[in-house]
Protein backbone atom coordinates (compact mmCIF):
# COMPACT_ATOMS: atom_id res chain seq x y z
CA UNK A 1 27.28 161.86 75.73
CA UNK A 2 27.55 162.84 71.87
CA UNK A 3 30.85 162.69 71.99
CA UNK A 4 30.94 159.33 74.05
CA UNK A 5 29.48 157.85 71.36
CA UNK A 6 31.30 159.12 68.65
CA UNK A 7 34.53 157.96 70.51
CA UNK A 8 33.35 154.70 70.46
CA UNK A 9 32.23 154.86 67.27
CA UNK A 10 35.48 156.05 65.70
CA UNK A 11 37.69 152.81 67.89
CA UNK A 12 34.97 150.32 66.76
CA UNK A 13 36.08 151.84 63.14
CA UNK A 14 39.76 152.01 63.64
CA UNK A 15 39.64 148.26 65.25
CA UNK A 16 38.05 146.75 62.57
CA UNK A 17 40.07 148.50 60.10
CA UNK A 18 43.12 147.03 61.44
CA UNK A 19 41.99 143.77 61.60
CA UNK A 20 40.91 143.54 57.51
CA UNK A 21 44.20 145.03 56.86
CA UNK A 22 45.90 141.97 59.36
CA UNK A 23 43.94 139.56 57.48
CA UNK A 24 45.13 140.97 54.12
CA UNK A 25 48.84 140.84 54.90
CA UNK A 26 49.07 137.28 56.25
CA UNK A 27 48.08 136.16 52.76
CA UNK A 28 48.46 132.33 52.05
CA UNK A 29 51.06 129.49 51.50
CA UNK A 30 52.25 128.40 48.15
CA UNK A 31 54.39 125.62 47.37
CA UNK A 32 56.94 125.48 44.69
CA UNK A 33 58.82 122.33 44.26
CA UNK A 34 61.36 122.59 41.25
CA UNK A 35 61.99 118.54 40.73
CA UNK A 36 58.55 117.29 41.31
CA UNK A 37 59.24 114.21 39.43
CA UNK A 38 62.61 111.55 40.26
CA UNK A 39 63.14 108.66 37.80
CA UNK A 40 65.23 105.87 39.46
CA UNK A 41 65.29 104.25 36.10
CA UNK A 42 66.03 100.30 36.57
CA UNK A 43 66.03 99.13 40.39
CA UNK A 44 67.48 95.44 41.16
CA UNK A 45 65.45 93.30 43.36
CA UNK A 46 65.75 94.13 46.78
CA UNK A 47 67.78 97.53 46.70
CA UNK A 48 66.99 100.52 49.21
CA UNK A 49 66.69 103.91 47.09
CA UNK A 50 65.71 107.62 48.37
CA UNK A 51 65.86 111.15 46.80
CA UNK A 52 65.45 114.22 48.84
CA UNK A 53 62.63 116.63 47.30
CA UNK A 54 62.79 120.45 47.66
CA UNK A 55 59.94 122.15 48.68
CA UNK A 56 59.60 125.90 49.06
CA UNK A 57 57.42 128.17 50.08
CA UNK A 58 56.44 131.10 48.05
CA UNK A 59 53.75 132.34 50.12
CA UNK A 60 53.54 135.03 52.95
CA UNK A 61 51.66 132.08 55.26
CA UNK A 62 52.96 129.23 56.78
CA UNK A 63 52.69 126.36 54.37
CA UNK A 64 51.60 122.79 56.26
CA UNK A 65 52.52 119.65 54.99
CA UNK A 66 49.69 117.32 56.40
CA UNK A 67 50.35 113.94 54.42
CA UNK A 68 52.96 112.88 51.96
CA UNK A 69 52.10 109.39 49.79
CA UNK A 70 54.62 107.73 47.16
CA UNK A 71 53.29 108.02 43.52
């Protein structure tokens, strides 16, 4: 019975164990963008203009992009 509950014991251990170091791995996101600021300078009247931003992640975790708004 002693050792029943020293078995136990010792996986109860071992589990949580694993899962603080799981939790310790998967880290979190972090974003890097390089050009965070575009200047179109002067735009005429009724002209379409874009840019294209790049956005990295630097992180170990998945980095979510939940809303975007123009400045």
């Amino acid at each position: 019975m002693k050792r029943l509950i020293l078995f136990c014991g010792v996986l109860v251990l071992l589990t949580l164990g694993l899962v603080f170091v799981y939790q310790a791995q998967a880290g979190e996101p972090k974003v890097l963008i390089p050009e965070p600021r575009w200047d179109f300078g002067l735009i005429p009247g009724g002209s379409v203009v874009s840019h294209y931003y790049l956005i990295k992640n630097m992180g170990t975790d998945v980095l979510k992009i939940e809303s975007v708004r123009p400045g």
